[in-house]
C-alpha atoms as a PDB file:
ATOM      1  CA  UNK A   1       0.000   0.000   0.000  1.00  0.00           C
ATOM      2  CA  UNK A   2       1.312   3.662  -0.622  1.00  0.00           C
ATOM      3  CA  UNK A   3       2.250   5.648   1.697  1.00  0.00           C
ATOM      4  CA  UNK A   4       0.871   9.515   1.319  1.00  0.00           C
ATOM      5  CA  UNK A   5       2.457  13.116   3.047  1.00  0.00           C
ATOM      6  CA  UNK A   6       0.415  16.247   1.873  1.00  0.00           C
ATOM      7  CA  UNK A   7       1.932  18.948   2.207  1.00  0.00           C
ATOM      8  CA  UNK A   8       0.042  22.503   3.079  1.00  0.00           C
ATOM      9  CA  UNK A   9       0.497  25.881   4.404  1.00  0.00           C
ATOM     10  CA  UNK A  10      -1.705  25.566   7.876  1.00  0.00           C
ATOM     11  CA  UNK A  11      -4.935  26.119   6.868  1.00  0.00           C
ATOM     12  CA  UNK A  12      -7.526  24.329   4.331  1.00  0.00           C
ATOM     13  CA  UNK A  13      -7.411  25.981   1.096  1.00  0.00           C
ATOM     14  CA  UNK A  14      -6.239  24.139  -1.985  1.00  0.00           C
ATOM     15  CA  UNK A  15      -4.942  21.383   0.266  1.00  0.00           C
ATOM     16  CA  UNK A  16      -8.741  20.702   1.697  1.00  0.00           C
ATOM     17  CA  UNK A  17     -10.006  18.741  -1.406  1.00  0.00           C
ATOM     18  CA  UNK A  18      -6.549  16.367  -1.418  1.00  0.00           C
ATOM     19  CA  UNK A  19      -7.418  15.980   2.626  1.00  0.00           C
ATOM     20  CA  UNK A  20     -10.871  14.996   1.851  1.00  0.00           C
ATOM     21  CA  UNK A  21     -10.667  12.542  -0.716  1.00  0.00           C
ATOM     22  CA  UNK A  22      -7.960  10.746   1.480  1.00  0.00           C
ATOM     23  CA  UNK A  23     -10.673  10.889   4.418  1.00  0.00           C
ATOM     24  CA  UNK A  24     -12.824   9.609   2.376  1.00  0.00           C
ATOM     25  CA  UNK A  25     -11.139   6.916   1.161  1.00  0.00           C
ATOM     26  CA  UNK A  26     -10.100   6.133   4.658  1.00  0.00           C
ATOM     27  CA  UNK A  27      -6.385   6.229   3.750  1.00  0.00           C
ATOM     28  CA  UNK A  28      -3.486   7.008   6.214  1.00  0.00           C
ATOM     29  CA  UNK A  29      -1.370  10.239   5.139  1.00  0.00           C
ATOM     30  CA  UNK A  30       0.581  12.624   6.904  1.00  0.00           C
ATOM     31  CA  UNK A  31      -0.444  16.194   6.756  1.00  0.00           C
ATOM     32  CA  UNK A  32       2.268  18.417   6.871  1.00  0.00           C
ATOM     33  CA  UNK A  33       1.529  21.752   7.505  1.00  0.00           C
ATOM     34  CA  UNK A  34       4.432  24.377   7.145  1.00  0.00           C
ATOM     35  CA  UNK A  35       4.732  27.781   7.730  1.00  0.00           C
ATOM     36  CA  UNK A  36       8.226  30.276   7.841  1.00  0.00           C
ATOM     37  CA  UNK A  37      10.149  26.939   6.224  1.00  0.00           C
ATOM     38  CA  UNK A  38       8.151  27.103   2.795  1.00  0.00           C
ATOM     39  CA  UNK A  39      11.103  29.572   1.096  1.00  0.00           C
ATOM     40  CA  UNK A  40      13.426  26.795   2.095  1.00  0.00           C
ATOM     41  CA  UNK A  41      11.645  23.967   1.442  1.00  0.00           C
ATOM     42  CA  UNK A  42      10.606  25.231  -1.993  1.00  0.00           C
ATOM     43  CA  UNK A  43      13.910  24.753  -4.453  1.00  0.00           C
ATOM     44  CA  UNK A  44      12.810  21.005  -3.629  1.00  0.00           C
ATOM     45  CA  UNK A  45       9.495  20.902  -4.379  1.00  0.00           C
ATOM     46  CA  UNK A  46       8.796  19.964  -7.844  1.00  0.00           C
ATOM     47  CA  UNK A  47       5.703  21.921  -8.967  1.00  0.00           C
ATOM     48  CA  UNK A  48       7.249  24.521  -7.157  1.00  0.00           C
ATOM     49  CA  UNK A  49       4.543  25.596  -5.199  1.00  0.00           C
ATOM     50  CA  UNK A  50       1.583  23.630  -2.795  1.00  0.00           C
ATOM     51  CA  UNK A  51       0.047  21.824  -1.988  1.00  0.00           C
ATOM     52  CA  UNK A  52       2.368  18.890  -2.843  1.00  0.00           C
ATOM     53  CA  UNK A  53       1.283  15.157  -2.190  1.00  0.00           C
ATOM     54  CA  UNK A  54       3.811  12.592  -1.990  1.00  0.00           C
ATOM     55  CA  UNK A  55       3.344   8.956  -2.712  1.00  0.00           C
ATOM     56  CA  UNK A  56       6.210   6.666  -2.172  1.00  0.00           C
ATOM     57  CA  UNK A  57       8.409   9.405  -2.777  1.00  0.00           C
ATOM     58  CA  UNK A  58       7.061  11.216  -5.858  1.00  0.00           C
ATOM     59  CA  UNK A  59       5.976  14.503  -5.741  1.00  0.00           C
ATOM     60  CA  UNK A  60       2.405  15.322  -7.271  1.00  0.00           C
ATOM     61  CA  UNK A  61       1.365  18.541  -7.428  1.00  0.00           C
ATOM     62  CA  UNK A  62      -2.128  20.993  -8.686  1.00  0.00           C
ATOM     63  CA  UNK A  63      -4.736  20.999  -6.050  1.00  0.00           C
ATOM     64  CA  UNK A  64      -7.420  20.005  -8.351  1.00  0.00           C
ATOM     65  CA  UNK A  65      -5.534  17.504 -10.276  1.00  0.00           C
ATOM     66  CA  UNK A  66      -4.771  15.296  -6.637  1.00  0.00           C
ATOM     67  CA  UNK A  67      -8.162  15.276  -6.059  1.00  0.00           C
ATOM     68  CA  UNK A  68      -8.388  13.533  -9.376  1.00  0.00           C
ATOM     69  CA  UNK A  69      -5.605  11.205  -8.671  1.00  0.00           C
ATOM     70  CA  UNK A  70      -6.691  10.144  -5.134  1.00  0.00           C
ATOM     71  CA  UNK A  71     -10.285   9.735  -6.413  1.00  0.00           C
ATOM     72  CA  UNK A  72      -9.421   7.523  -9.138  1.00  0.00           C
ATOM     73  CA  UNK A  73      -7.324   5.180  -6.996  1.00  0.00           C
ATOM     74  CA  UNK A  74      -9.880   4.780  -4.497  1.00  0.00           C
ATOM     75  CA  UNK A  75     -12.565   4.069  -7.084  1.00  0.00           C
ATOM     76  CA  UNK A  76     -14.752   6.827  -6.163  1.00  0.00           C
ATOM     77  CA  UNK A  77     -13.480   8.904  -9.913  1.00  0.00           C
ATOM     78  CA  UNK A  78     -15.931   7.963 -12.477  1.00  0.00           C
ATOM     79  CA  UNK A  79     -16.270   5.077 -14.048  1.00  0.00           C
ATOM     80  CA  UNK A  80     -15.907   6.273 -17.989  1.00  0.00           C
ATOM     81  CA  UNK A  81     -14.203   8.498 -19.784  1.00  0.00           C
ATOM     82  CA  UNK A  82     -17.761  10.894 -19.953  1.00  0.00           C
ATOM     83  CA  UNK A  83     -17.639  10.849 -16.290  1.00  0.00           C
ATOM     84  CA  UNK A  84     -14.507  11.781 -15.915  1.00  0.00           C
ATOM     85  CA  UNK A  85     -14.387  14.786 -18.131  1.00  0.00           C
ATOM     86  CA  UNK A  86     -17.917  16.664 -16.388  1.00  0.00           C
ATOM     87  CA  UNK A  87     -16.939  15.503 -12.717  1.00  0.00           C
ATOM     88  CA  UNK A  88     -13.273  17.536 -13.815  1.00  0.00           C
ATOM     89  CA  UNK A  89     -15.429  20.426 -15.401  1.00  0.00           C
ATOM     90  CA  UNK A  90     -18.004  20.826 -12.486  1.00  0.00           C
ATOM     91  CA  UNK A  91     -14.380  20.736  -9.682  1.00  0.00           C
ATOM     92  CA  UNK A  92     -12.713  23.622 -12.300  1.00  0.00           C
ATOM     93  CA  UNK A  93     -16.148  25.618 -12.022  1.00  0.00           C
ATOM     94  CA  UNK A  94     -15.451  25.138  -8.094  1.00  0.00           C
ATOM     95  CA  UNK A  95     -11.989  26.142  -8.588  1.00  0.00           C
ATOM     96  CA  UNK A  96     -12.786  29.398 -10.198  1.00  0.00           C
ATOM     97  CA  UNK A  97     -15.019  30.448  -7.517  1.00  0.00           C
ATOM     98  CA  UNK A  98     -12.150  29.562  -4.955  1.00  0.00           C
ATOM     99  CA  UNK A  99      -9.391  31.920  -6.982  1.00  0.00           C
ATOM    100  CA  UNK A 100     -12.174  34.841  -7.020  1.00  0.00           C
ATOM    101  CA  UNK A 101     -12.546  34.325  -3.340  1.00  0.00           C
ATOM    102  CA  UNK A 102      -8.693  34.010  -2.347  1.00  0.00           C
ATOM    103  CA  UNK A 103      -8.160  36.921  -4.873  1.00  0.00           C
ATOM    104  CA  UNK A 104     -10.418  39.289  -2.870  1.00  0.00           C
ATOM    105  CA  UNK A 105      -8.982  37.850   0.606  1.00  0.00           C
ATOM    106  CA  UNK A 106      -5.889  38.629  -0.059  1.00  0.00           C
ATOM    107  CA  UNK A 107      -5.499  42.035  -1.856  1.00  0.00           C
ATOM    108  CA  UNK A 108      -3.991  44.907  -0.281  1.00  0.00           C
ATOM    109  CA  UNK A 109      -5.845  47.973  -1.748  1.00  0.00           C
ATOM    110  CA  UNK A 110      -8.773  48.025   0.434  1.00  0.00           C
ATOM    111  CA  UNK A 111     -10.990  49.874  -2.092  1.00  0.00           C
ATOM    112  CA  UNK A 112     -10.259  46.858  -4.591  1.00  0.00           C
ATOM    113  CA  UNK A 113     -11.320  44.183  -2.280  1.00  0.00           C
ATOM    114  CA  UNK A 114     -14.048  46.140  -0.998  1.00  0.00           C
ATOM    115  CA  UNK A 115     -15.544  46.043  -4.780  1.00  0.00           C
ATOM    116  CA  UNK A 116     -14.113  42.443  -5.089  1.00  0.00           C
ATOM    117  CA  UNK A 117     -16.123  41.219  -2.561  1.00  0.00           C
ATOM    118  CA  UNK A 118     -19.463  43.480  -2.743  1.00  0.00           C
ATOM    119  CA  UNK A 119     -19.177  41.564  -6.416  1.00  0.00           C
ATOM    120  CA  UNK A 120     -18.732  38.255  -4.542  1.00  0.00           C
ATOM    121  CA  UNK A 121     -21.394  38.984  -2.559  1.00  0.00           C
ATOM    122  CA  UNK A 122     -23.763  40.490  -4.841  1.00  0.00           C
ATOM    123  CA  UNK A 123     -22.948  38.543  -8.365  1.00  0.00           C
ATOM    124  CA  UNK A 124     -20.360  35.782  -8.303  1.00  0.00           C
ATOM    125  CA  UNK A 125     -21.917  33.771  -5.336  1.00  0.00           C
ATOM    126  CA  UNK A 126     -25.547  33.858  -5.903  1.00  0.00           C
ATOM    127  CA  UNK A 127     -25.056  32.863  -9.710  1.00  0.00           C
ATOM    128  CA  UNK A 128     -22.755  29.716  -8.344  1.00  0.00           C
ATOM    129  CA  UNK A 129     -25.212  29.037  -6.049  1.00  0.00           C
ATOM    130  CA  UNK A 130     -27.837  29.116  -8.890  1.00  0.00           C
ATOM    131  CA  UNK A 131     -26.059  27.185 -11.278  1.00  0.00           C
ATOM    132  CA  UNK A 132     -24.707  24.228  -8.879  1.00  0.00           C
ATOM    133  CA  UNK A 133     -28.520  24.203  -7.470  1.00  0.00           C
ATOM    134  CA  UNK A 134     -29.968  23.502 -11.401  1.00  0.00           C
ATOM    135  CA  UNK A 135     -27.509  21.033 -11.877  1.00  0.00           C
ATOM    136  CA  UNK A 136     -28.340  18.988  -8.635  1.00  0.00           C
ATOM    137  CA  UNK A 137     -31.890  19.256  -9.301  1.00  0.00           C
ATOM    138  CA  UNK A 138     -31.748  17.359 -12.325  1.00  0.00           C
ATOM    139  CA  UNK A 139     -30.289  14.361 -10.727  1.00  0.00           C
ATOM    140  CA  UNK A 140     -32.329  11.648  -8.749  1.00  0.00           C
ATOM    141  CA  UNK A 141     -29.687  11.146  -6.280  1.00  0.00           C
ATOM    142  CA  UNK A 142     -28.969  14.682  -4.649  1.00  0.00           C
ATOM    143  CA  UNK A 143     -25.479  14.991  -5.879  1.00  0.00           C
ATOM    144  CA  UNK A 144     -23.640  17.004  -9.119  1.00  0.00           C
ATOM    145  CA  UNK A 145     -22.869  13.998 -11.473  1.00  0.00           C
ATOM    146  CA  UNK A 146     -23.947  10.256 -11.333  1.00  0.00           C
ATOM    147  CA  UNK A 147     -25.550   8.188  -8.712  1.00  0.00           C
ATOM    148  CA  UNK A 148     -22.731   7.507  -6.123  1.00  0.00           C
ATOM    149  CA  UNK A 149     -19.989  10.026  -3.811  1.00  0.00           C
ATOM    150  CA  UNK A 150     -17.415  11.104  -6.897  1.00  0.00           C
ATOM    151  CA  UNK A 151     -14.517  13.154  -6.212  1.00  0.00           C
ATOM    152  CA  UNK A 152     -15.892  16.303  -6.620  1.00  0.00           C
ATOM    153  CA  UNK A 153     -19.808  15.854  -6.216  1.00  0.00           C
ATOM    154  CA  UNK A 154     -20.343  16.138  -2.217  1.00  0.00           C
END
């Protein structure tokens, strides 16, 4: 069996999908949160940037791309090609909220991020919210894509 270490600054962010598909899976990792290290620790990293899972000693890297990974060697990542492809669309769609939402978090000119997230607020979130409700109304089972837990549809 693999062995897993993600490693993440301390906090959820683009580590938290990666951390639940493990859960879910009920597979042992180490979660290695860093903080002042990362400028040293990053020359080694290969992306060069996190979150970075390793399994037996390779690095993976792209948040949404582990999720993939993990999912689809637990079984839980679509069974077809089909499936694959819109349960990877509907986790970028999440994605691009989450940069929108870090983007306003973390910028400095408060007059920016004021608008930034008035437009969160006001426009971004409420058409998510609108779109992701459509798309689980029109399936049976309550979730984004299929009949069964996926990586990205709970």
């Amino acid at each position: 069996m693999p062995s897993y270490k993600l490693t993440y600054f301390n906090g959820r962010g683009r580590a938290e999908l990666a951390r639940l598909c493990l859960s879910y899976a009920g597979q042992d990792f180490e979660d290695k949160r860093i903080g002042a290290e990362w400028p040293e620790m990053k020359p080694n990293c290969m992306p060069p940037y996190l979150p970075v899972l390793e399994v037996d000693g390779h690095q993976l890297g792209e948040s949404c791309l582990l999720g993939q990974y993990i999912a689809q060697k637990h079984g839980f990542g679509g069974d077809s090609d089909e499936d694959k492809h819109i349960i990877t669309s509907y986790v970028y769609y999440v994605d691009s909220l989450f940069t929108k939402l870090v983007t306003a978090h973390f910028e400095k000119d408060e007059e920016r991020k004021k608008t930034l997230q008035e437009d969160i607020k006001t426009k971004i979130m409420p058409e998510f919210l609108t779109k992701c409700e459509a798309i689980v109304s029109k399936n049976a089972a309550g979730v984004m894509y299929g009949s069964k837990v996926n990586t990205r549809s709970q």
